[in-house]
N, C-alpha and C. Protein backbone atom coordinates (compact mmCIF):
# COMPACT_ATOMS: atom_id res chain seq x y z
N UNK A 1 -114.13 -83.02 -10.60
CA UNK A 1 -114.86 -82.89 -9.36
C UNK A 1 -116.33 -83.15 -9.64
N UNK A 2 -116.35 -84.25 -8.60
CA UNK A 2 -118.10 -84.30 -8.67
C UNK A 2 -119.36 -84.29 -7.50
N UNK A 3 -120.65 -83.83 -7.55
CA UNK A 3 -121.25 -83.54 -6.52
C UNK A 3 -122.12 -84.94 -6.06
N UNK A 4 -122.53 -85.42 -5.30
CA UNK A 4 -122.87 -86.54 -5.13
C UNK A 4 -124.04 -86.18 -3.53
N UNK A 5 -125.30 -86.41 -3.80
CA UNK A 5 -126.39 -86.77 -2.46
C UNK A 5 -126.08 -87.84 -1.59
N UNK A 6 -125.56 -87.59 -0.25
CA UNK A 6 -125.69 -88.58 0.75
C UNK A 6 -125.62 -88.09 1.79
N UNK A 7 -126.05 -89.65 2.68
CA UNK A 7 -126.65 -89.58 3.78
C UNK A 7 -125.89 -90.36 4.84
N UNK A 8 -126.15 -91.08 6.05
CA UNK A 8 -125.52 -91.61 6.94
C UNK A 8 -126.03 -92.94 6.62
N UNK A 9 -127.31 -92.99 6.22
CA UNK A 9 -128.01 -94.26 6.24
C UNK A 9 -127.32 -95.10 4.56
N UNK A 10 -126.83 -94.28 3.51
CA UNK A 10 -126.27 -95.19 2.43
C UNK A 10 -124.87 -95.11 2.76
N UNK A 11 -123.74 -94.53 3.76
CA UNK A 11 -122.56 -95.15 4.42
C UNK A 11 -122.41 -96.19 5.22
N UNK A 12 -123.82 -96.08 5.90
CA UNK A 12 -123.63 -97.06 6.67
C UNK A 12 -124.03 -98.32 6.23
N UNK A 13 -124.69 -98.54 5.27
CA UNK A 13 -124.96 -99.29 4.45
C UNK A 13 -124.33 -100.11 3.35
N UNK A 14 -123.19 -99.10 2.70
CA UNK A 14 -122.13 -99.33 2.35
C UNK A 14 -120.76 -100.07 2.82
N UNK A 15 -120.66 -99.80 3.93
CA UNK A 15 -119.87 -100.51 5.31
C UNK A 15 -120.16 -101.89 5.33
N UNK A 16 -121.31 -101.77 5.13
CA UNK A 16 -122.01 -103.56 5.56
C UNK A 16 -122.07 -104.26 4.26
N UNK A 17 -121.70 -103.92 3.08
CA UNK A 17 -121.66 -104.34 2.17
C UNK A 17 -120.71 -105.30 1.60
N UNK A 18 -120.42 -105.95 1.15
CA UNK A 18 -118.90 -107.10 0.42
C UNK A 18 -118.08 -105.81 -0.22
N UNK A 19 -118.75 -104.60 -1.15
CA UNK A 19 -118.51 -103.83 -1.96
C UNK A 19 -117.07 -103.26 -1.25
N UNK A 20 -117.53 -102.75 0.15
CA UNK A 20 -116.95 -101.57 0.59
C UNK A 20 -115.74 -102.47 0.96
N UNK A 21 -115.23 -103.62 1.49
CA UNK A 21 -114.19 -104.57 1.68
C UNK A 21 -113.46 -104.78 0.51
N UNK A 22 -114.08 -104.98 -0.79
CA UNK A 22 -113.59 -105.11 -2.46
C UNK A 22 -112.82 -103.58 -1.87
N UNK A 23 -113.53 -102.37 -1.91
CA UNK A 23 -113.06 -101.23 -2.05
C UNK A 23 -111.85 -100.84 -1.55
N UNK A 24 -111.81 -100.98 0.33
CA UNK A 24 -111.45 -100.98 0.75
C UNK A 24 -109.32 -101.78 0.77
N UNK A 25 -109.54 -103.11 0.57
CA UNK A 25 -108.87 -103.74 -0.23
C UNK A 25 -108.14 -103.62 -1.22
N UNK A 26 -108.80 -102.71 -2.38
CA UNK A 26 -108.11 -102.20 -3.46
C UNK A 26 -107.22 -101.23 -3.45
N UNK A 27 -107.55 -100.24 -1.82
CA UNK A 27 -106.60 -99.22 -1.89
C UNK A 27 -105.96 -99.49 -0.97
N UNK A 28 -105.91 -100.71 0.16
CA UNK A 28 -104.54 -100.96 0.40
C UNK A 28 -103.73 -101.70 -0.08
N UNK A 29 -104.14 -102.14 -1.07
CA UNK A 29 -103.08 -102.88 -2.18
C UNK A 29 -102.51 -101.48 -2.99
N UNK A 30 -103.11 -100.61 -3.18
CA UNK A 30 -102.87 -99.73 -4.35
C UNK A 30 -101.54 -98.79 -3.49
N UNK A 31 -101.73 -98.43 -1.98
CA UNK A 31 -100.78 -97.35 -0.77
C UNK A 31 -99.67 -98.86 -0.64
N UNK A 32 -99.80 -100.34 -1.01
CA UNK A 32 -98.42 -101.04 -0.69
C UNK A 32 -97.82 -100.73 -1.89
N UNK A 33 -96.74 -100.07 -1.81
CA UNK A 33 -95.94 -99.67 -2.75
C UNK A 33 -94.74 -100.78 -3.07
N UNK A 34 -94.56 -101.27 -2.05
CA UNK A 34 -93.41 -102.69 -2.20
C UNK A 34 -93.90 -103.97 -2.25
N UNK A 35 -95.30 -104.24 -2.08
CA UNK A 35 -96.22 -105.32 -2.28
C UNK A 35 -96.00 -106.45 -0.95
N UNK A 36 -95.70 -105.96 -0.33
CA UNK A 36 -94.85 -107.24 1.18
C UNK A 36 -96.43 -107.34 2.05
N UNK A 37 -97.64 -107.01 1.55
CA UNK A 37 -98.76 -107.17 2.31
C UNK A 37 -98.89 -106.54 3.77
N UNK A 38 -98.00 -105.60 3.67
CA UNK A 38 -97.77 -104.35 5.03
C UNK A 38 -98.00 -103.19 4.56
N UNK A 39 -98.34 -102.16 5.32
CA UNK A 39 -98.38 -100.62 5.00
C UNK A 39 -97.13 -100.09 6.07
N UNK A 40 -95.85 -100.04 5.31
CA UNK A 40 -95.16 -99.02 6.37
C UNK A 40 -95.25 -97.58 7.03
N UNK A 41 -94.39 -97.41 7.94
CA UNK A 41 -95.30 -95.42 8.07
C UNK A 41 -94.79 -94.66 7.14
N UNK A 42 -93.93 -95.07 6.06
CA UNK A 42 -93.75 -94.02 4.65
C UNK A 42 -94.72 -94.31 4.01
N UNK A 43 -94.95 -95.65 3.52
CA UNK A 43 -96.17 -95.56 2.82
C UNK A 43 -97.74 -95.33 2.94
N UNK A 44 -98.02 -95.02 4.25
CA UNK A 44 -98.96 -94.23 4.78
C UNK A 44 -98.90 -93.29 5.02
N UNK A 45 -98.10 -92.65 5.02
CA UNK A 45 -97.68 -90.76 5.17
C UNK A 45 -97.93 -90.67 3.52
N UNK A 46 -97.40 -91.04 2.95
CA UNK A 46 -97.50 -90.80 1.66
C UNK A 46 -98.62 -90.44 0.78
N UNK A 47 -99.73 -91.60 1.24
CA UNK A 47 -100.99 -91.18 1.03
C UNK A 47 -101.85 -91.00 1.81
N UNK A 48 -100.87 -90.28 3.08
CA UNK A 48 -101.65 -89.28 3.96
C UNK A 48 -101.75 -87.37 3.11
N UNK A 49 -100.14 -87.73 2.50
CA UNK A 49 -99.61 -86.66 1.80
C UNK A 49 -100.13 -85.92 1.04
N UNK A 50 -101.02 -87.15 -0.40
CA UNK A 50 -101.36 -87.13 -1.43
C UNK A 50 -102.89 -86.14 -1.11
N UNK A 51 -103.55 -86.80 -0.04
CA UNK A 51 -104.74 -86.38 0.28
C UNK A 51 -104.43 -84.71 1.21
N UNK A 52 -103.34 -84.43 1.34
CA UNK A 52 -103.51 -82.75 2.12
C UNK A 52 -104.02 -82.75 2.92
N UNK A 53 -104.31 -83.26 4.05
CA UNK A 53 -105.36 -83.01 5.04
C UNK A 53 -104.69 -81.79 5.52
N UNK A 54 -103.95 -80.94 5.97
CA UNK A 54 -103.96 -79.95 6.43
C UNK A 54 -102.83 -78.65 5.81
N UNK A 55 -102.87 -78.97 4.53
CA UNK A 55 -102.01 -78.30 4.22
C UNK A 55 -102.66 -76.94 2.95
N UNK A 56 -103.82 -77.76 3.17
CA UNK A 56 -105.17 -76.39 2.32
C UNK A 56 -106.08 -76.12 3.65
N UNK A 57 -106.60 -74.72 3.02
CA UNK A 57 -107.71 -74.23 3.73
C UNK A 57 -108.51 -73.95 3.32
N UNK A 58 -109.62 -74.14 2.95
CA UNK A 58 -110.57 -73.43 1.37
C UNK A 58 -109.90 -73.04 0.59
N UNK A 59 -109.19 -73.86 -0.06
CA UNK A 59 -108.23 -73.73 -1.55
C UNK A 59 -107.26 -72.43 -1.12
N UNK A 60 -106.26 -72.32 0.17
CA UNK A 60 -105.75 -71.35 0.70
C UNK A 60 -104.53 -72.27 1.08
N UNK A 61 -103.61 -72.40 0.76
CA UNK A 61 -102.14 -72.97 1.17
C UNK A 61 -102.11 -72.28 2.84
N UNK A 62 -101.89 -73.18 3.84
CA UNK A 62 -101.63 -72.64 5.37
C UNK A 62 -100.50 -73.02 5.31
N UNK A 63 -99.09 -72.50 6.23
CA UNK A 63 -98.16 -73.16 6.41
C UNK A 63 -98.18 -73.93 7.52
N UNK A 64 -97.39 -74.94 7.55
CA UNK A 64 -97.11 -75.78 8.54
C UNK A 64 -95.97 -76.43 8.71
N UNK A 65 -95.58 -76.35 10.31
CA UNK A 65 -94.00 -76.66 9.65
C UNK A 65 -93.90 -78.51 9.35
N UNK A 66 -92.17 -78.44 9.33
CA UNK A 66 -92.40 -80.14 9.49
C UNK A 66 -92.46 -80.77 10.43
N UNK A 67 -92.21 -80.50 11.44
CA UNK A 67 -92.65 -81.37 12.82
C UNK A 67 -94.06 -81.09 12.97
N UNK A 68 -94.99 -80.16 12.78
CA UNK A 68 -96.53 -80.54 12.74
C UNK A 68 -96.61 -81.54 12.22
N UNK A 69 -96.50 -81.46 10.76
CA UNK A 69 -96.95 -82.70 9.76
C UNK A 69 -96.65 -83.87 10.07
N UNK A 70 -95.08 -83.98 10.46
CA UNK A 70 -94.71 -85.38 10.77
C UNK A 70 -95.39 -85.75 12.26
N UNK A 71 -96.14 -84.61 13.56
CA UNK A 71 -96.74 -85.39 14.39
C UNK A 71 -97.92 -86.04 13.83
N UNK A 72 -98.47 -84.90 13.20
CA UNK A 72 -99.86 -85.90 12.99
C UNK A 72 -99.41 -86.38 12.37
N UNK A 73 -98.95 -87.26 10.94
CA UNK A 73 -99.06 -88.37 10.20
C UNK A 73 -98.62 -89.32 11.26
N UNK A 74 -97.93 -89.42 12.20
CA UNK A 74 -97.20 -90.44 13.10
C UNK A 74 -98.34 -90.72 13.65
N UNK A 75 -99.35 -89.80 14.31
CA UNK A 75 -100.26 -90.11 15.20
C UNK A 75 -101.59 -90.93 14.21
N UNK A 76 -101.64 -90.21 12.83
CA UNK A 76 -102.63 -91.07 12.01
C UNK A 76 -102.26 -92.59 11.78
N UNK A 77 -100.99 -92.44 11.59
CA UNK A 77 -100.52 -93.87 11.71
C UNK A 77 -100.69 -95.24 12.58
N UNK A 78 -100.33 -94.41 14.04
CA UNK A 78 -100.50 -95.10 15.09
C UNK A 78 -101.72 -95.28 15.77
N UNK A 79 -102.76 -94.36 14.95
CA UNK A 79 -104.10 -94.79 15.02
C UNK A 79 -104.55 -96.45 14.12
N UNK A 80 -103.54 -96.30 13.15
CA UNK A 80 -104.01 -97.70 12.10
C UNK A 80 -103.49 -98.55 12.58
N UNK A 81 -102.36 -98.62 13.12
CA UNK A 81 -101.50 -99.51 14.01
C UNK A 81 -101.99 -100.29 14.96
N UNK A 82 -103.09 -100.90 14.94
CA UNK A 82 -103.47 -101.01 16.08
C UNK A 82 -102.63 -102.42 17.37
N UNK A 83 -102.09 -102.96 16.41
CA UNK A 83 -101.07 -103.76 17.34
C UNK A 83 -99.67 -103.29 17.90
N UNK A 84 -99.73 -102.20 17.93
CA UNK A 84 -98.49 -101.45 17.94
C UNK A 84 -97.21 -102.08 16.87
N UNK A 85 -97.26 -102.84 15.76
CA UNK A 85 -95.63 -103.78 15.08
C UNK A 85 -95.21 -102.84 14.49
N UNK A 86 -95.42 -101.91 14.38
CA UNK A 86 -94.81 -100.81 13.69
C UNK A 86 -95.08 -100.28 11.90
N UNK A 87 -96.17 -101.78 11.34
CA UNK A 87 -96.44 -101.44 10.20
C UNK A 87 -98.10 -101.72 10.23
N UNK A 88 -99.20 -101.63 9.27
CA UNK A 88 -100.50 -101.48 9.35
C UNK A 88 -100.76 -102.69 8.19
N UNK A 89 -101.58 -104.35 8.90
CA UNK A 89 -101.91 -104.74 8.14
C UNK A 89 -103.52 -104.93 7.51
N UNK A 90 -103.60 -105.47 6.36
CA UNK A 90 -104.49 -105.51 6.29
C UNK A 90 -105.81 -105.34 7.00
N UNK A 91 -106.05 -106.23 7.54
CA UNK A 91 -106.95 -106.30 8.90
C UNK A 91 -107.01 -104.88 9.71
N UNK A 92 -106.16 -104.43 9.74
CA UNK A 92 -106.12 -103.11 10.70
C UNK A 92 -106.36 -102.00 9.42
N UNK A 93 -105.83 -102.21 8.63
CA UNK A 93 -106.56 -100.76 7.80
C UNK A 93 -107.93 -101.07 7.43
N UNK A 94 -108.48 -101.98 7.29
CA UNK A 94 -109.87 -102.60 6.99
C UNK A 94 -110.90 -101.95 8.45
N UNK A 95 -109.93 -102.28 9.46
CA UNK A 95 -110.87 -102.40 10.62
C UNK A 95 -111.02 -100.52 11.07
N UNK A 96 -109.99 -99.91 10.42
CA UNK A 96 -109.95 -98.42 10.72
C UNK A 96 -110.28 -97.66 9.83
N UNK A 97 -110.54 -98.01 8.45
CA UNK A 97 -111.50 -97.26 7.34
C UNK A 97 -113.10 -97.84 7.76
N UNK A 98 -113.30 -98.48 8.38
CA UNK A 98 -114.50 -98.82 8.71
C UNK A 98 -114.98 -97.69 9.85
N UNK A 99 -114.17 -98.30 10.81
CA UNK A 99 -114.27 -96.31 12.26
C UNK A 99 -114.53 -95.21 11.74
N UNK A 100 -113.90 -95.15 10.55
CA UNK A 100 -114.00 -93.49 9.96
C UNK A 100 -115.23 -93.54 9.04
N UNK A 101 -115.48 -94.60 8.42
CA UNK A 101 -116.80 -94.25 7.52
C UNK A 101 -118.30 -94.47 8.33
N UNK A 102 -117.85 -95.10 9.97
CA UNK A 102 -119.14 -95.13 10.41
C UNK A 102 -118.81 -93.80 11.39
N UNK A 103 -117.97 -92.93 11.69
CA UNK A 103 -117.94 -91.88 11.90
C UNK A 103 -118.37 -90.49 11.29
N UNK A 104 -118.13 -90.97 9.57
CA UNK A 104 -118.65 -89.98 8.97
C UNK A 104 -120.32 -90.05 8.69
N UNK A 105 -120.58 -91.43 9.14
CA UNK A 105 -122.08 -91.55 8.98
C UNK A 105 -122.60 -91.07 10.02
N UNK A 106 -122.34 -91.38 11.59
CA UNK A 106 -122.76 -90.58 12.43
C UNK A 106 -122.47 -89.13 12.16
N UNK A 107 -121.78 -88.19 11.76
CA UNK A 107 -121.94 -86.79 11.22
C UNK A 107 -122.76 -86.73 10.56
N UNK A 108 -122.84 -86.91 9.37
CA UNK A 108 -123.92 -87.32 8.51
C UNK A 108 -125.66 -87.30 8.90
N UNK A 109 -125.71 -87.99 9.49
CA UNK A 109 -126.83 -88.08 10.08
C UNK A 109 -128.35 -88.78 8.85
N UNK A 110 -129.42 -88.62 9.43
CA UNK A 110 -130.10 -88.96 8.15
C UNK A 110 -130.95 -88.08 7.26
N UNK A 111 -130.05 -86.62 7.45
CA UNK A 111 -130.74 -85.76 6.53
C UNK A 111 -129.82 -85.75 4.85
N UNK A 112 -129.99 -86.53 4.42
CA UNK A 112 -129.14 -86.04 2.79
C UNK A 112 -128.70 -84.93 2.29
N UNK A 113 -127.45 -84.39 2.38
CA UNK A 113 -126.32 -83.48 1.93
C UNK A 113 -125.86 -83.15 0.70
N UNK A 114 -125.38 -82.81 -0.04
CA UNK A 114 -125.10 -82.45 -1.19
C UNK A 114 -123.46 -82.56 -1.25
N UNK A 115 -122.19 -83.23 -1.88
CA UNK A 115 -120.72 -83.33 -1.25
C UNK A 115 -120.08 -83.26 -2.91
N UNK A 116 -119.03 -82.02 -2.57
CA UNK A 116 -118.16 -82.29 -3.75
C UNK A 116 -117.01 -83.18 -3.37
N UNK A 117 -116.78 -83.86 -4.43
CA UNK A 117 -116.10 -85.19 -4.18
C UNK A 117 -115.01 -84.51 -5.50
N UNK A 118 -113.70 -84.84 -5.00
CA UNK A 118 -112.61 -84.24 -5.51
C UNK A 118 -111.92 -85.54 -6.41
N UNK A 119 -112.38 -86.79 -5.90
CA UNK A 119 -111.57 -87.64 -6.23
C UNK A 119 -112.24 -88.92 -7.21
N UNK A 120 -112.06 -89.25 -8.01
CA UNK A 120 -113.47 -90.35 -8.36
C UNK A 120 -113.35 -91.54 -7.98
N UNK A 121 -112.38 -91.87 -6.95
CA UNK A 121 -112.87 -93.25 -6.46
C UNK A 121 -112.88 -92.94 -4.80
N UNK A 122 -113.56 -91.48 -4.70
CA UNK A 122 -113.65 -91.31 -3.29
C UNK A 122 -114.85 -92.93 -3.00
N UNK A 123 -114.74 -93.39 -1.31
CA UNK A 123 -115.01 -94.14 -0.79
C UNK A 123 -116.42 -94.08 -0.45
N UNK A 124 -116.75 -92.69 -0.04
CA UNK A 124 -118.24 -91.86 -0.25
C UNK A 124 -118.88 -91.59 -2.20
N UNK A 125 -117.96 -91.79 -3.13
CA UNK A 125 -118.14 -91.81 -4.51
C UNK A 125 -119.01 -93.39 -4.37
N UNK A 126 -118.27 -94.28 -4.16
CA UNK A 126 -118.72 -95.40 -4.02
C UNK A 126 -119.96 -96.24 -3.35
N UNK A 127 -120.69 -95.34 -2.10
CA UNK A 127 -121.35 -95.52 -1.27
C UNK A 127 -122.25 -95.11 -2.22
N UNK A 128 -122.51 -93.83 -2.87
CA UNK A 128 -123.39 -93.39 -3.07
C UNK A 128 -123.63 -94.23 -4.78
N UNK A 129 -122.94 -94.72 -5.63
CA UNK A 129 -122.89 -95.18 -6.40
C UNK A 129 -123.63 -96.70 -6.15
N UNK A 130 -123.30 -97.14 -5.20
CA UNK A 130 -124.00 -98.87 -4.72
C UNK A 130 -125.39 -98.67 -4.36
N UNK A 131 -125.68 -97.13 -3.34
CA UNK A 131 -127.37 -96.66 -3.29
C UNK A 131 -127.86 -96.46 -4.67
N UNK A 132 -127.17 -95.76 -5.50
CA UNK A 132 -127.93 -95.15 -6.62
C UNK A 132 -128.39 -96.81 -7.76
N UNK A 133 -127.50 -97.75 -7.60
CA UNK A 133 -127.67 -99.04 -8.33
C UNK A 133 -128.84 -99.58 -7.64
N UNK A 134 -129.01 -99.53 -5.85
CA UNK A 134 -129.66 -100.49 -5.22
C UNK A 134 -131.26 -99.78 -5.99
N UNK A 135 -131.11 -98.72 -5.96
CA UNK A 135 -132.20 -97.82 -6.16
C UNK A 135 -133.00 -98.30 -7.64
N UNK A 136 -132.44 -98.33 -8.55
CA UNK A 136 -132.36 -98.56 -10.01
C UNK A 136 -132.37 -99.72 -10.43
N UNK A 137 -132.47 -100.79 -9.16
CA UNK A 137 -132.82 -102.41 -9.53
C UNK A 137 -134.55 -102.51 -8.98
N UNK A 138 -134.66 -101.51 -7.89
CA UNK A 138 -136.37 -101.70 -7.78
C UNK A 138 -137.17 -101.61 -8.61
């Protein structure tokens, strides 16, 4: 686990970058588990799964049953979906990790935060890693 300074203004910045598309890219190649250049809804539940979104609470196991879980992952899904075909391509997970990282930049805002980052190729790991380079070439 690592702590990392950011802001809205180096996400959003990041977004606009070639970097964050390389990035971006890499992990939907990495969630196609059968390589067919689709994300099915198992293989997006899956690493909906991996990530817990609601199955901790401040390091507190909540229960939930399985029809919670399976609505929302269906509904996270059919958020990526955006053509309704039933699987998430490229283009559409590109175009919906983009919504969420300029979402988390509008939260964000432009006061600089302090974030433990659980994962090391979090997507915010990366943002702040391309500021800290841009920074270190002046």
């Amino acid at each position: 686990m690592g702590v990392i300074i950011i802001d809205g203004y180096t996400v959003r910045h990041f977004v606009d970058d070639e970097e964050f598309q390389k990035n971006v890219d890499e992990r939907f190649a990495s969630l196609d588990l059968n390589g067919d250049g689709v994300l099915s809804r198992s293989e997006l539940r899956k690493a909906f799964e991996r990530l817990r979104l609601i199955e901790a609470h401040y390091g507190i196991d909540v229960v939930t049953t399985p029809e919670q879980l399976t609505a929302l992952y269906d509904s996270l899904f059919d958020r990526f979906d955006c053509d309704r075909s039933g699987t998430v391509d490229l283009q559409e997970f590109r175009s919906e990790m983009k919504q969420i990282m300029l979402a988390i930049a509008d939260g964000l805002g432009a006061a600089p935060i302090q974030i433990a980052i659980d994962e090391g190729n979090s997507l915010l790991q990366k943002a702040a890693d391309l500021e800290a380079q841009k920074i270190a070439a002046v």
